[in-house]
Protein backbone atom coordinates (compact mmCIF):
# COMPACT_ATOMS: atom_id res chain seq x y z
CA UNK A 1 105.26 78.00 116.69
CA UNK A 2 104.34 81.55 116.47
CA UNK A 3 106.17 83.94 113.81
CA UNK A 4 109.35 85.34 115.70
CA UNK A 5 107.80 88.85 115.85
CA UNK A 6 106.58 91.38 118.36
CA UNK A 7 103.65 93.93 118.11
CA UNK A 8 102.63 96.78 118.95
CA UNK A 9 98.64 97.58 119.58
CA UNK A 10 96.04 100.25 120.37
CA UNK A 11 92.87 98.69 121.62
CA UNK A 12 89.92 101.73 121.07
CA UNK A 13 86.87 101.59 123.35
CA UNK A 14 84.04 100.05 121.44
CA UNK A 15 82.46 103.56 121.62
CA UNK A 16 84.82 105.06 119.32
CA UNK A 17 83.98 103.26 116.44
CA UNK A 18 80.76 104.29 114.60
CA UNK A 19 77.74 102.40 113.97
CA UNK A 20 77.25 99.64 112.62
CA UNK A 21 80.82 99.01 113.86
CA UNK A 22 79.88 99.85 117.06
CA UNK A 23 77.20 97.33 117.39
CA UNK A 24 79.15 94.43 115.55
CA UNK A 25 81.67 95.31 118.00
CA UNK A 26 79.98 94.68 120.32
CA UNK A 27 78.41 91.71 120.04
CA UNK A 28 81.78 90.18 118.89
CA UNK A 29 83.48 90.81 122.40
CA UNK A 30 80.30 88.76 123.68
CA UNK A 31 80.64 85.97 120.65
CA UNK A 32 81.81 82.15 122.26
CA UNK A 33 82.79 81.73 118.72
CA UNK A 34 85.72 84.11 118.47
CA UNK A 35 89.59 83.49 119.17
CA UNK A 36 90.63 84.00 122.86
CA UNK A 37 93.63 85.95 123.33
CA UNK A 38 96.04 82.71 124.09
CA UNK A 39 94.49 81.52 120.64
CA UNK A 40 94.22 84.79 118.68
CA UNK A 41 97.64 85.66 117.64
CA UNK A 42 98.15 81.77 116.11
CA UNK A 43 94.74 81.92 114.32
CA UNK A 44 95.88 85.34 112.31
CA UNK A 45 98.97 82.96 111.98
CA UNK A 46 97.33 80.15 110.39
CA UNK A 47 95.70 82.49 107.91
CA UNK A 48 98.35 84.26 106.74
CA UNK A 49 100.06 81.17 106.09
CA UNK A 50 97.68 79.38 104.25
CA UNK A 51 97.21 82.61 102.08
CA UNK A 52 100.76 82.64 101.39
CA UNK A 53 101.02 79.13 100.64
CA UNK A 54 98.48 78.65 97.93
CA UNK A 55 99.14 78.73 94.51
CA UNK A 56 99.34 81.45 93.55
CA UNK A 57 99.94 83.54 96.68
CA UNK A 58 96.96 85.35 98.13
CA UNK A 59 98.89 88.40 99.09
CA UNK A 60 95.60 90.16 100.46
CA UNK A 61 92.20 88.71 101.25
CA UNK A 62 89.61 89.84 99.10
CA UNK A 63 87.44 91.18 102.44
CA UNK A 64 88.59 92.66 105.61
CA UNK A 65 88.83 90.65 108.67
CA UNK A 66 85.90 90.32 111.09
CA UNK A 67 88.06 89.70 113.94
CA UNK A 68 90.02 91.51 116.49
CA UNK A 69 91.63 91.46 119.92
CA UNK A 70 89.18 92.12 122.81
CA UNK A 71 90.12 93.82 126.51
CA UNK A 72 87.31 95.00 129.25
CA UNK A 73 88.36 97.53 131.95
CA UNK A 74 85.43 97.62 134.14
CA UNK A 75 82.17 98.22 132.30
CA UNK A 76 84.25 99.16 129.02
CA UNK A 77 84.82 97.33 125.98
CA UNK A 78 88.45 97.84 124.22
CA UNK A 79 88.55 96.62 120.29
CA UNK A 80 91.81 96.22 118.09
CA UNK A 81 90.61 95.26 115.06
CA UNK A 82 92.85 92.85 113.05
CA UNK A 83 92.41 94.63 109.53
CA UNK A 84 94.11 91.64 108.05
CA UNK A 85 93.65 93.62 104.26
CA UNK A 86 95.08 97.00 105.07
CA UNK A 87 97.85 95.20 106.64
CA UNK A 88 98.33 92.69 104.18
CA UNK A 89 98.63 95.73 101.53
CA UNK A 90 100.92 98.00 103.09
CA UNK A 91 103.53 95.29 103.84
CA UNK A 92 103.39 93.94 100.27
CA UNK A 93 104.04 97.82 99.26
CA UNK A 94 107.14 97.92 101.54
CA UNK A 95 107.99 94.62 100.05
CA UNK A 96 107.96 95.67 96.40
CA UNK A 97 109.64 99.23 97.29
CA UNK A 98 112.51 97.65 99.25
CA UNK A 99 113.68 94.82 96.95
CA UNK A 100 114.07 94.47 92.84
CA UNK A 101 111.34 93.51 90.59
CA UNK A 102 112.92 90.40 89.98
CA UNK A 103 113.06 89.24 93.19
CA UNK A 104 109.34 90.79 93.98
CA UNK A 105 108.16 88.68 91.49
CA UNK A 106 109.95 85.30 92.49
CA UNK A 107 107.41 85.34 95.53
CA UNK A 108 104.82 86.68 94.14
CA UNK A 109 103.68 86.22 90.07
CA UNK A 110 103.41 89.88 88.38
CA UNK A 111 100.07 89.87 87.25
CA UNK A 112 98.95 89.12 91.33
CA UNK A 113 101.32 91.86 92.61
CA UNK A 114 99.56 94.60 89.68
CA UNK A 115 96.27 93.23 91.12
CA UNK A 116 97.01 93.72 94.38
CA UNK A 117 98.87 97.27 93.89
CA UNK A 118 95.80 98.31 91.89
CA UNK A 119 93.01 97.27 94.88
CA UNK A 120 95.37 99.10 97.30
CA UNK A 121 95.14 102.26 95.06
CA UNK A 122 91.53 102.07 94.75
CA UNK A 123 90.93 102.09 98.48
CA UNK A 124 93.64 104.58 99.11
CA UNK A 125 91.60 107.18 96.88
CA UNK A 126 88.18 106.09 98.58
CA UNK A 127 89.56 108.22 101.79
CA UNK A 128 89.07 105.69 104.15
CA UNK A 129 91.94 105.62 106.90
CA UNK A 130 95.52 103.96 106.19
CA UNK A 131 96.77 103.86 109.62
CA UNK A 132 96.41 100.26 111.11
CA UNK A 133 95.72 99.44 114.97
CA UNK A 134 99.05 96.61 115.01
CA UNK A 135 102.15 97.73 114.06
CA UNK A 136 104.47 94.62 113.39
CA UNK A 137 108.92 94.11 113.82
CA UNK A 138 110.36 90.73 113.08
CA UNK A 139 113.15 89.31 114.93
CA UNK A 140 113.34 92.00 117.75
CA UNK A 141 111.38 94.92 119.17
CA UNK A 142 112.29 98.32 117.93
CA UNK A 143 113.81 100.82 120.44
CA UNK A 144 111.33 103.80 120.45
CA UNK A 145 108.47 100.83 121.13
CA UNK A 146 109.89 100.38 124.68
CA UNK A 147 109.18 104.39 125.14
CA UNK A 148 105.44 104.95 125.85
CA UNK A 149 105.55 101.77 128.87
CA UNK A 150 106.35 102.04 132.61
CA UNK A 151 107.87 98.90 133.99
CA UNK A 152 105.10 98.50 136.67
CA UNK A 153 103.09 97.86 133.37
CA UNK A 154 104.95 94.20 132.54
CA UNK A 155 102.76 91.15 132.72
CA UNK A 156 104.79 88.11 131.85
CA UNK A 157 103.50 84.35 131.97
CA UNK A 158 106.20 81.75 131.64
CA UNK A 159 104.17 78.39 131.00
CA UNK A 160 105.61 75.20 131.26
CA UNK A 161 108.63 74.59 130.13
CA UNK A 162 108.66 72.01 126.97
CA UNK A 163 110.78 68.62 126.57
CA UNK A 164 112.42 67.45 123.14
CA UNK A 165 113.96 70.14 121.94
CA UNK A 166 114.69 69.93 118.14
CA UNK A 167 118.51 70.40 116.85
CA UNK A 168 117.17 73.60 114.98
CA UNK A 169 115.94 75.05 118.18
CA UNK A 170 119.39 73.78 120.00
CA UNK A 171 120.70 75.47 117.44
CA UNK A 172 118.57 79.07 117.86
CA UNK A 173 119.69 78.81 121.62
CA UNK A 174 123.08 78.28 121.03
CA UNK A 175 123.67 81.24 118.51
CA UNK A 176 122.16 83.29 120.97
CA UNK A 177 123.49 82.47 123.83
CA UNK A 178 120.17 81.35 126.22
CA UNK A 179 119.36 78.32 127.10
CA UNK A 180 116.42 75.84 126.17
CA UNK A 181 113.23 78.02 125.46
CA UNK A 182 109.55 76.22 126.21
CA UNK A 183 106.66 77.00 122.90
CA UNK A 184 103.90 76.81 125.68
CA UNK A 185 101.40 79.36 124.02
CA UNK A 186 100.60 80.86 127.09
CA UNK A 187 104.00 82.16 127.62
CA UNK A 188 104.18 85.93 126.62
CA UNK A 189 105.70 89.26 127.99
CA UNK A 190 103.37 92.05 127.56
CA UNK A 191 102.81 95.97 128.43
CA UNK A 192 99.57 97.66 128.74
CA UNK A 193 99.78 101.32 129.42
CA UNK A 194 96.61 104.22 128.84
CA UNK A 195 97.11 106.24 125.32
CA UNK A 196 97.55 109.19 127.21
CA UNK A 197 100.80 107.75 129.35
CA UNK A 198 101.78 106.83 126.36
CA UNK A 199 101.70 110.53 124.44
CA UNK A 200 102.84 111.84 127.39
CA UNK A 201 106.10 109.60 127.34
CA UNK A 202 106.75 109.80 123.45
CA UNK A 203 106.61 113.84 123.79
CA UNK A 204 109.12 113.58 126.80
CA UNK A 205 111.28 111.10 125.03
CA UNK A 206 111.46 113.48 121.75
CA UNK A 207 112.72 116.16 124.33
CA UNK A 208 115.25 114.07 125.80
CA UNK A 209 117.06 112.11 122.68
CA UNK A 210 116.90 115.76 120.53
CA UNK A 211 120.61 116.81 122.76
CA UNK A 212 123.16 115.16 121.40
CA UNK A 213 124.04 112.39 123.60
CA UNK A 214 127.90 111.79 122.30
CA UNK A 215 126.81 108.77 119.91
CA UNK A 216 123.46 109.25 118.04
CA UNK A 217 124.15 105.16 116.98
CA UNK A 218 122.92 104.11 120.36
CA UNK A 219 119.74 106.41 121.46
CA UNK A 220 116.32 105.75 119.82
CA UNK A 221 116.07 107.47 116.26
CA UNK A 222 114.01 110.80 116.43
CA UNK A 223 112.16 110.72 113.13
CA UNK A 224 110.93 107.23 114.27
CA UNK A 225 109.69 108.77 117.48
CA UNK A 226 108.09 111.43 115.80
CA UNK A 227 106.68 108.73 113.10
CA UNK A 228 105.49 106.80 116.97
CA UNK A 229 103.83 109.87 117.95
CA UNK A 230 102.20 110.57 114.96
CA UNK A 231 100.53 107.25 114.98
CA UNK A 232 99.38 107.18 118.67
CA UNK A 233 97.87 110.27 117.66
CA UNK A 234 95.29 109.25 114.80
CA UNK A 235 93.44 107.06 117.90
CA UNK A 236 91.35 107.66 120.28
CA UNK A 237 92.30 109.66 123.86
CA UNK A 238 91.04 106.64 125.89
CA UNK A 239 92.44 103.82 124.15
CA UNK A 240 95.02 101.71 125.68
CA UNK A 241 98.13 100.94 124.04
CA UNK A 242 99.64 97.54 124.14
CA UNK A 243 103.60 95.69 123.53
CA UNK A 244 102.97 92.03 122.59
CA UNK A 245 106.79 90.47 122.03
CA UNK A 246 104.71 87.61 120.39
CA UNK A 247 106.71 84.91 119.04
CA UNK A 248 110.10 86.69 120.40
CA UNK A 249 109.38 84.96 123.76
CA UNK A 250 110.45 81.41 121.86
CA UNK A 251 113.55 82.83 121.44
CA UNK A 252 114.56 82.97 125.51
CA UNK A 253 114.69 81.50 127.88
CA UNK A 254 112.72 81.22 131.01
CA UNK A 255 115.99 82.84 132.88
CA UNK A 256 116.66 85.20 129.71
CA UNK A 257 112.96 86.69 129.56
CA UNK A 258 112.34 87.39 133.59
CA UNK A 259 115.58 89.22 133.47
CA UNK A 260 114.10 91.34 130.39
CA UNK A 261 113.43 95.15 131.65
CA UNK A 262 114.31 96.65 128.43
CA UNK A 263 111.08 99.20 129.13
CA UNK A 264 112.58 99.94 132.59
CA UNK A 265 115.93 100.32 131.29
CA UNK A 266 114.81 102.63 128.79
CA UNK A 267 113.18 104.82 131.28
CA UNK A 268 116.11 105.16 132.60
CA UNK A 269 118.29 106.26 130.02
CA UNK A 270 115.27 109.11 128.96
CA UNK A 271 115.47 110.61 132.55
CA UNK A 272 119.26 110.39 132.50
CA UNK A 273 119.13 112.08 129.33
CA UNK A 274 116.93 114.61 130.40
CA UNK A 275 118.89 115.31 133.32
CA UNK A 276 122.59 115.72 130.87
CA UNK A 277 124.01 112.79 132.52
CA UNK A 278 125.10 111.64 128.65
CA UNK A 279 127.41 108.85 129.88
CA UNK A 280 124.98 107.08 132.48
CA UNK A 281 122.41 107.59 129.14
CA UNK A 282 125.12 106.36 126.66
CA UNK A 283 125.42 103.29 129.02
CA UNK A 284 122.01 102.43 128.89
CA UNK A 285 121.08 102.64 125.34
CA UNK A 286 124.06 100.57 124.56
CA UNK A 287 122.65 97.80 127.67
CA UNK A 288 119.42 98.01 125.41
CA UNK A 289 120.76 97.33 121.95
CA UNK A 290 123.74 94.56 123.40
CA UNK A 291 120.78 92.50 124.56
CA UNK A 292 118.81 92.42 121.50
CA UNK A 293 121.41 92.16 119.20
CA UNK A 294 122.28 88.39 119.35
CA UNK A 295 117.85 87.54 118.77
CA UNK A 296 118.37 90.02 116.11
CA UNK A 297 120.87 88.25 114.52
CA UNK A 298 118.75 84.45 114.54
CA UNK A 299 117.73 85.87 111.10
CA UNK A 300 120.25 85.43 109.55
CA UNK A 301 121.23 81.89 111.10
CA UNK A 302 121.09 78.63 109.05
């Protein structure tokens, strides 16, 4: 089963990236040996976990990863690296700044997290870049990530549906209201949209949820816009930006995840917005946030 999370990625033609990247690239998107994309996202899986469960934890790996995610457009190559190590390093900082020593150091022994904090600070004040190509949200995709998509831009593959159901997934289901959900791992619900749709949307989006809308609880947070915008920014023009709900999907239903059009939905709330038609906006943005509430809430089920 994959981790219930989704993600969101920018895939940077293989031009972008200097040499010997470049080449190495290259000849990766061409290798027989690497993961395929209905294989990729359980591989980084299967590392992580077996990082995590050795004793003691490997919070980071000691190298950067030498895989990625591959898309071709026509004659181009598009690359998002995996950068397992930066990755690995920034969520163990968020980790350690949002909980209690005590309870950092339950998961993971004190003398590992100093060694890890200290290789993070080394490579920090080497210069090299800090901004990863995957952004990651557990248990439900984040508002402002439906923003830079169109809903022409959905691709979603259902698989077969799966027999057996175990009384913890019964029990997923029933907290959250769906029906039976299949594990096939081809089943996913993706967006793929061209960086500069998506710039263009984030900048229109900013414009639109600045009025005040009557309840600022419901509308997508500026300063994480901004923080979106920001991000897109550090990559290259050309790149293609991509919504992966990832192991979300094994939280619906087949019924439940055709009926998804949060993206579309939130298009529509931006244009009402933009027009002042608060209320029809209001409406929306509350649609948006009833639907992901209850998959939301699965983390905290027993």
């Amino acid at each position: 089963m994959f981790p219930y999370a989704a993600y969101l990625r920018v895939y940077e033609p293989v031009t972008a990236f200097p040499e010997p990247a470049r080449t190495l690239w290259t000849v990766y998107a061409d290798s027989k040996r690497r993961p395929r994309r209905i294989h990729a996202l359980m591989a980084e899986h299967g590392e992580a976990a077996r990082r995590l469960t050795a004793s003691p934890p490997e919070v980071a790996p000691d190298r950067e990863s030498r895989d990625a995610y591959v898309r071709r457009s026509g004659d181009m190559i598009y690359v998002c690296p995996w950068e397992t190590r930066l990755r690995s390093w920034l969520a163990f900082e968020r980790f350690r700044d949002e909980r209690s020593a005590s309870v950092a150091a339950a998961f993971v022994p004190p003398p590992v997290g100093e060694r890890v904090a200290r290789d993070f600070e080394h490579w920090k004040r080497s210069g090299r870049p800090l901004r990863p190509h995957i952004q990651t949200s557990t248990w439900h995709v984040p508002l402002e990530w439906f923003v830079p998509f169109a809903g022409a831009e959905r691709c979603l593959m259902l698989g077969a549906p799966g027999t057996g159901y175990r009384k913890t997934d019964d029990a997923l289901q029933e907290h959250a209201g769906h029906g039976p959900a299949t594990a096939a791992p081809t089943r996913t619900l993706i967006y793929v949209t061209p960086m500069g749709e998506a710039r263009r949307r984030v900048s229109a989006a900013l414009v639109a949820v600045r009025d005040d809308l009557g309840d600022g609880a419901v509308s997508p947070s500026t300063g994480r816009l901004e923080t979106l915008g920001r991000w897109l920014g550090d990559f290259h023009p050309r790149a293609l930006v991509e919504l992966d709900y990832g192991g979300l999907v094994h939280l619906l239903d087949d019924q439940t995840l055709s009926a998804d059009e949060s993206v579309a939905e939130m298009a529509v709330a931006l244009a009402a917005g933009a027009r002042g038609e608060a209320e029809l906006a209001v409406a929306m943005y509350k649609r948006l946030r009833a639907r992901w509430r209850p998959v939301r809430a699965l983390e905290a089920a027993n």
